[in-house]
C-alpha atoms as a PDB file:
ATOM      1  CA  UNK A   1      84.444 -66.776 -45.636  1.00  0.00           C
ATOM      2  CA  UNK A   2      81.636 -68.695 -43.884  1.00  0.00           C
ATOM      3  CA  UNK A   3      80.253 -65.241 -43.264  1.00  0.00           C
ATOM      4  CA  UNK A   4      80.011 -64.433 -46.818  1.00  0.00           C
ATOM      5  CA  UNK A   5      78.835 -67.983 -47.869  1.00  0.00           C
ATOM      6  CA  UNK A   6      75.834 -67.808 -45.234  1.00  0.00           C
ATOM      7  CA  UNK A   7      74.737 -64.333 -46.093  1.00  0.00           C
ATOM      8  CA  UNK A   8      74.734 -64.760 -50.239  1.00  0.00           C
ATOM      9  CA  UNK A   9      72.257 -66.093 -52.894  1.00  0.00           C
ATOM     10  CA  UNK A  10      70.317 -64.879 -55.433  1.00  0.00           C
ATOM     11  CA  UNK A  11      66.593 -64.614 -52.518  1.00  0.00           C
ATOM     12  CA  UNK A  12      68.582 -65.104 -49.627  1.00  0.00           C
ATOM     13  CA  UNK A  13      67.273 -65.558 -45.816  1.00  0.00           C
ATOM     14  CA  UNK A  14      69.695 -63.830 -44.235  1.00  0.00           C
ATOM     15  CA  UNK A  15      71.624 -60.916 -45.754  1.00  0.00           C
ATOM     16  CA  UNK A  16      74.481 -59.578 -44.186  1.00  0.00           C
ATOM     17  CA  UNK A  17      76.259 -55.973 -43.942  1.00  0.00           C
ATOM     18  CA  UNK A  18      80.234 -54.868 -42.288  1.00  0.00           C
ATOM     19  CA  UNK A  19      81.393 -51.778 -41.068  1.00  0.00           C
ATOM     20  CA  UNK A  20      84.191 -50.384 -42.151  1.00  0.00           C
ATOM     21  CA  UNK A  21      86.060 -46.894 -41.046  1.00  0.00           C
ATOM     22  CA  UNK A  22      86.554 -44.730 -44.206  1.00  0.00           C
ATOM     23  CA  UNK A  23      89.566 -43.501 -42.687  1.00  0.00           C
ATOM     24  CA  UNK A  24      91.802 -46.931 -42.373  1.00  0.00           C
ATOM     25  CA  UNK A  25      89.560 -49.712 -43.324  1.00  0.00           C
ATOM     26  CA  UNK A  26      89.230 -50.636 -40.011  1.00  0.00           C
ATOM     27  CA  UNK A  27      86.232 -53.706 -39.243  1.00  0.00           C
ATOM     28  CA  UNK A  28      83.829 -52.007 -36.864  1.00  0.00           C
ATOM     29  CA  UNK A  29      80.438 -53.893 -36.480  1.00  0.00           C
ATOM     30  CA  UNK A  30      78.256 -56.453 -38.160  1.00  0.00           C
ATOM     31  CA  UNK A  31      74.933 -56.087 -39.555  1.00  0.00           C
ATOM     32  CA  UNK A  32      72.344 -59.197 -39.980  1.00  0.00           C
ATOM     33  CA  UNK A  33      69.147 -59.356 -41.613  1.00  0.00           C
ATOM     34  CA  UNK A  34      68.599 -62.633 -40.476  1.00  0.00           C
ATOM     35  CA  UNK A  35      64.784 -64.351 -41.188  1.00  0.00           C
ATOM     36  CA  UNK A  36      63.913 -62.304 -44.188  1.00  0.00           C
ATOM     37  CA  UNK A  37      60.110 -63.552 -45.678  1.00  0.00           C
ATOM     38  CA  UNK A  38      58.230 -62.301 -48.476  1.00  0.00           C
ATOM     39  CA  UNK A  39      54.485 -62.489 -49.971  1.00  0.00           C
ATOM     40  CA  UNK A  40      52.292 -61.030 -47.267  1.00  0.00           C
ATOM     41  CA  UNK A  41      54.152 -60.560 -44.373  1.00  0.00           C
ATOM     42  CA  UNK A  42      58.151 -58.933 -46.856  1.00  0.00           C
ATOM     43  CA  UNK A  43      60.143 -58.529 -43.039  1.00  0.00           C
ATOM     44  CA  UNK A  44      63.073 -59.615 -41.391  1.00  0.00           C
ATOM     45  CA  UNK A  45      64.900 -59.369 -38.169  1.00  0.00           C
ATOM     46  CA  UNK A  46      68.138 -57.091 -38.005  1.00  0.00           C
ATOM     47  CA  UNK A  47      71.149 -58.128 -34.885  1.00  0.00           C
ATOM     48  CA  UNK A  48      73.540 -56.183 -35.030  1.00  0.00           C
ATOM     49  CA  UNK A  49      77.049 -55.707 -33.158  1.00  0.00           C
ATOM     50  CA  UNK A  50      79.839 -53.190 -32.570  1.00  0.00           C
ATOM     51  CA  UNK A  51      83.777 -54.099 -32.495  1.00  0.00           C
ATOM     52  CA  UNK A  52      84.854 -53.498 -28.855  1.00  0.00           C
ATOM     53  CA  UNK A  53      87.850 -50.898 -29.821  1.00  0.00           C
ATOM     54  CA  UNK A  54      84.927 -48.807 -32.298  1.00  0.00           C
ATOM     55  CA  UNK A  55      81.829 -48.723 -29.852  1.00  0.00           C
ATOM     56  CA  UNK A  56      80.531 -45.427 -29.145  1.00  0.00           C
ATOM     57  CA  UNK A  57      82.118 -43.686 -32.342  1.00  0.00           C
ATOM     58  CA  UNK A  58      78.467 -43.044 -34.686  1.00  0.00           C
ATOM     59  CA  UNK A  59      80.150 -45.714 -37.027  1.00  0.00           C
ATOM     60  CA  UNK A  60      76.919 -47.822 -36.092  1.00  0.00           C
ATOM     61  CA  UNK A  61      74.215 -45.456 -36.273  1.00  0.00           C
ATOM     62  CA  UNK A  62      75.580 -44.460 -39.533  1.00  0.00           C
ATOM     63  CA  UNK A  63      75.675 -48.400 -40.511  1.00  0.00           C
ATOM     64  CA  UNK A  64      72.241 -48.568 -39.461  1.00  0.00           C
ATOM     65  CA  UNK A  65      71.372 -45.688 -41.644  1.00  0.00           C
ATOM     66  CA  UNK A  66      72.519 -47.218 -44.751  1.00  0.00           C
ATOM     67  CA  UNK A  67      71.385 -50.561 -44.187  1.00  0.00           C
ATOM     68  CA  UNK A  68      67.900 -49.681 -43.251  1.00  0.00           C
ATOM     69  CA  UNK A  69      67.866 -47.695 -46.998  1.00  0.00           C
ATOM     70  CA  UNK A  70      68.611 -51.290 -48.439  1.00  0.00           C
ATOM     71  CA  UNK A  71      66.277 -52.645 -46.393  1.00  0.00           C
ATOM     72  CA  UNK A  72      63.599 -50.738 -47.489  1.00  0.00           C
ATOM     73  CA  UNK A  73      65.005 -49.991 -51.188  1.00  0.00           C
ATOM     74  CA  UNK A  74      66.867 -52.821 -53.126  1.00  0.00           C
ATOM     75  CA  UNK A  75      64.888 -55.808 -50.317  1.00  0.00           C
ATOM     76  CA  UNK A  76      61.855 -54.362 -50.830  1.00  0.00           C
ATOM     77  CA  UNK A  77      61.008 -54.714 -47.129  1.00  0.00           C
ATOM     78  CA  UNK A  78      57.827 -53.821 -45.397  1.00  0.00           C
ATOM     79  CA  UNK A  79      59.123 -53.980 -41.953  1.00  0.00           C
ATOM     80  CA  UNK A  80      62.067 -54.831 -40.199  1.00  0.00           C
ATOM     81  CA  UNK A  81      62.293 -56.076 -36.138  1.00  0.00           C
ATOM     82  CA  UNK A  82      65.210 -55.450 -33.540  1.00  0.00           C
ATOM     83  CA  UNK A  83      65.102 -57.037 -30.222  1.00  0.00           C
ATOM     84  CA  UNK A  84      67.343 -55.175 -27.709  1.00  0.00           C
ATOM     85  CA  UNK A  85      67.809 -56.589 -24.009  1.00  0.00           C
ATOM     86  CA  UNK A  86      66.997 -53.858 -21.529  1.00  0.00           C
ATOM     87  CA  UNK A  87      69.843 -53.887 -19.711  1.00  0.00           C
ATOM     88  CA  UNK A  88      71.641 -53.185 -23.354  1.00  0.00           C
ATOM     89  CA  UNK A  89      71.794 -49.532 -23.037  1.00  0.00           C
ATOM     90  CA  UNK A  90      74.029 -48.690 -26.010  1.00  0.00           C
ATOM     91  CA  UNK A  91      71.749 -51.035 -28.067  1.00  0.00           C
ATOM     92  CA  UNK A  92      68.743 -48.985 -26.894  1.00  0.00           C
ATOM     93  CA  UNK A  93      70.542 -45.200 -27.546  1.00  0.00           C
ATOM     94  CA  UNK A  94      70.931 -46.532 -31.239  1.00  0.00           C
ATOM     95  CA  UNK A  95      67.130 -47.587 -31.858  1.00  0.00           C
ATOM     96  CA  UNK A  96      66.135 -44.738 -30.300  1.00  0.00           C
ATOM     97  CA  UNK A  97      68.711 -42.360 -32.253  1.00  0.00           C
ATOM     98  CA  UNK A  98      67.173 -44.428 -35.671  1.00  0.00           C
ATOM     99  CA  UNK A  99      63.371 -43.449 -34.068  1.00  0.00           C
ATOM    100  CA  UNK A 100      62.333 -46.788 -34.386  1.00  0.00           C
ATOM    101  CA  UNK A 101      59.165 -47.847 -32.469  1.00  0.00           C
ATOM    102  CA  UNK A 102      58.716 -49.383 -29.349  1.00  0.00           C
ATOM    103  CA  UNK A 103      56.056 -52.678 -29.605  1.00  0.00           C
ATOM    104  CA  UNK A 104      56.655 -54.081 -26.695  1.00  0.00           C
ATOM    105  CA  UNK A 105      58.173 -56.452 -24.139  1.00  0.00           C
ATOM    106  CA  UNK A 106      59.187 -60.011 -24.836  1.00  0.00           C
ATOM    107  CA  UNK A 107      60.231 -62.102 -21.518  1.00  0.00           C
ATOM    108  CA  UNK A 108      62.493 -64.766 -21.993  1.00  0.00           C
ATOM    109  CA  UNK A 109      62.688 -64.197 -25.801  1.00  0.00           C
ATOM    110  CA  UNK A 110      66.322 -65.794 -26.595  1.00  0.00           C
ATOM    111  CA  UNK A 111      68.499 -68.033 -24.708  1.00  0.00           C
ATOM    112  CA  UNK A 112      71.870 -66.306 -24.943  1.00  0.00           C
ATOM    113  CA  UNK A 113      74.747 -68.105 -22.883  1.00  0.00           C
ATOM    114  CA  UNK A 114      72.700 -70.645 -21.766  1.00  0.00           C
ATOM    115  CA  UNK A 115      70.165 -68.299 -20.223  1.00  0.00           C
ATOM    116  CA  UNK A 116      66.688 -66.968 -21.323  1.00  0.00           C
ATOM    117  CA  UNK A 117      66.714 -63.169 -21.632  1.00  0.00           C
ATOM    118  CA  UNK A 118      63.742 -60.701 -22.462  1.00  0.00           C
ATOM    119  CA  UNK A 119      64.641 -58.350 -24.993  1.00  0.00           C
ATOM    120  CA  UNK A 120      62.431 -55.219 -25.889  1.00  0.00           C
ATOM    121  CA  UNK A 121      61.015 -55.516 -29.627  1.00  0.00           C
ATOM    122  CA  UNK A 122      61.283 -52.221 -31.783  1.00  0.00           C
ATOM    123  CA  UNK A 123      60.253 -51.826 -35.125  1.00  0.00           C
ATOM    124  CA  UNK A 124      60.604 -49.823 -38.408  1.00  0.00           C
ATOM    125  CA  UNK A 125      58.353 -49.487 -41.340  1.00  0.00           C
ATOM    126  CA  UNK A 126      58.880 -48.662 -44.563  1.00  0.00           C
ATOM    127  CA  UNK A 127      56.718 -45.765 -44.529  1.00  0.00           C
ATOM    128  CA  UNK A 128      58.168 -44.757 -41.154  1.00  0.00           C
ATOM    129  CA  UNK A 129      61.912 -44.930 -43.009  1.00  0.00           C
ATOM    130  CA  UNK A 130      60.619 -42.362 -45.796  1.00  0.00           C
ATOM    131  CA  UNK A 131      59.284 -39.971 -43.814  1.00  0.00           C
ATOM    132  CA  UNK A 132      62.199 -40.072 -40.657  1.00  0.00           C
ATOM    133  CA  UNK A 133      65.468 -40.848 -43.337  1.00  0.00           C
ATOM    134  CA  UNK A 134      66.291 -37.025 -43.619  1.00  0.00           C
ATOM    135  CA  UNK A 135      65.976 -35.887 -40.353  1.00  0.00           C
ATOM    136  CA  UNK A 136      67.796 -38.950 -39.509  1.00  0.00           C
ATOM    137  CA  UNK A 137      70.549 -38.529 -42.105  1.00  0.00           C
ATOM    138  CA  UNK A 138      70.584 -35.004 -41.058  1.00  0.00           C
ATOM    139  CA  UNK A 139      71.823 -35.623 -37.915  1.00  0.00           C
ATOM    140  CA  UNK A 140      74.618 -37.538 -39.042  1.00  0.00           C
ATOM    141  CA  UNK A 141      75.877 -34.894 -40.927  1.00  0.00           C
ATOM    142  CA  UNK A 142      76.708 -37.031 -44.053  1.00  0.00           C
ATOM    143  CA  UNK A 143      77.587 -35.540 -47.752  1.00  0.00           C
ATOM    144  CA  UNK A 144      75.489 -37.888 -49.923  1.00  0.00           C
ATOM    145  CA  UNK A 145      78.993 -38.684 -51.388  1.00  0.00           C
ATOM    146  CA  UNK A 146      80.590 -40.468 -48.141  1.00  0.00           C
ATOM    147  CA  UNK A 147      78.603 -43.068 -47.816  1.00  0.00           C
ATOM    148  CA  UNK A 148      79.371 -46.065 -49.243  1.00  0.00           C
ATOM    149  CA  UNK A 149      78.852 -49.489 -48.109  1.00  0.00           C
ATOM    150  CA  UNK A 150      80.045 -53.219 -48.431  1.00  0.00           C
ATOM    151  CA  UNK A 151      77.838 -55.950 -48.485  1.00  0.00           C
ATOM    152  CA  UNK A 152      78.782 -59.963 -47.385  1.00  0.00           C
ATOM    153  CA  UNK A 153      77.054 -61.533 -50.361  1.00  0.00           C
END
């Protein structure tokens, strides 16, 4: 429930996204758009994270997929960030399976468990989402008619 409180509002900050299997409901990853800012600059950050028992199964490049056509559609926004650490290597396959764009190399970006890690920024643009969406979507192998998605909010 906190979840759901944090991630609502009418212009919220931070909107948030869960995966769910089709097949039994299951919870399989998070998605946050966390830092969200309109006017000039209309971006946000997106963390993300896979359920232990559903890593490695597409269920998050296909969650990605969806939530990058809110992003872009019903947010309205221009760009959004993901910082990946570099020794994240699962975290890395999905940015680069969503083509998003390598802008460089942040040392000692967030403290995570007490320590300072770099992370690797990537980024997507709008425009990049329009003209990369069907090859990505493609890929997946989706009918238009199983996606469907459940939003914290």
């Amino acid at each position: 429930m906190a979840f759901i409180k944090r991630y609502g509002g009418a212009a919220p900050a931070h909107v948030g996204f869960l995966v769910f299997r089709n097949t039994d409901g299951a919870l399989c990853g998070v998605f946050n758009f966390s830092e969200i800012v309109r006017n000039a600059f209309n971006s946000a950050y997106l963390g993300y994270y896979a359920f232990a028992p559903h890593a490695g199964g597409g269920l998050m490049t296909e969650g990605f997929a969806l939530v990058l056509d809110v992003a872009f559609g019903e947010l309205g926004l221009h760009r959004v960030e993901v910082n990946v650490q570099p020794t994240n290597r699962r975290s890395l396959a999905l940015v680069a399976r969503l083509h998003f764009f390598c802008e460089g190399y942040s040392r000692r970006y967030v403290k995570i468990a007490g320590r300072w890690r770099d992370h690797v920024r990537f980024a997507m643009l709008a425009e990049d989402w329009r003209r990369l969406r069907r090859d990505v979507l493609a890929r997946l192998k989706w009918p238009s008619s199983d996606r469907k998605r459940s939003t914290a909010g």
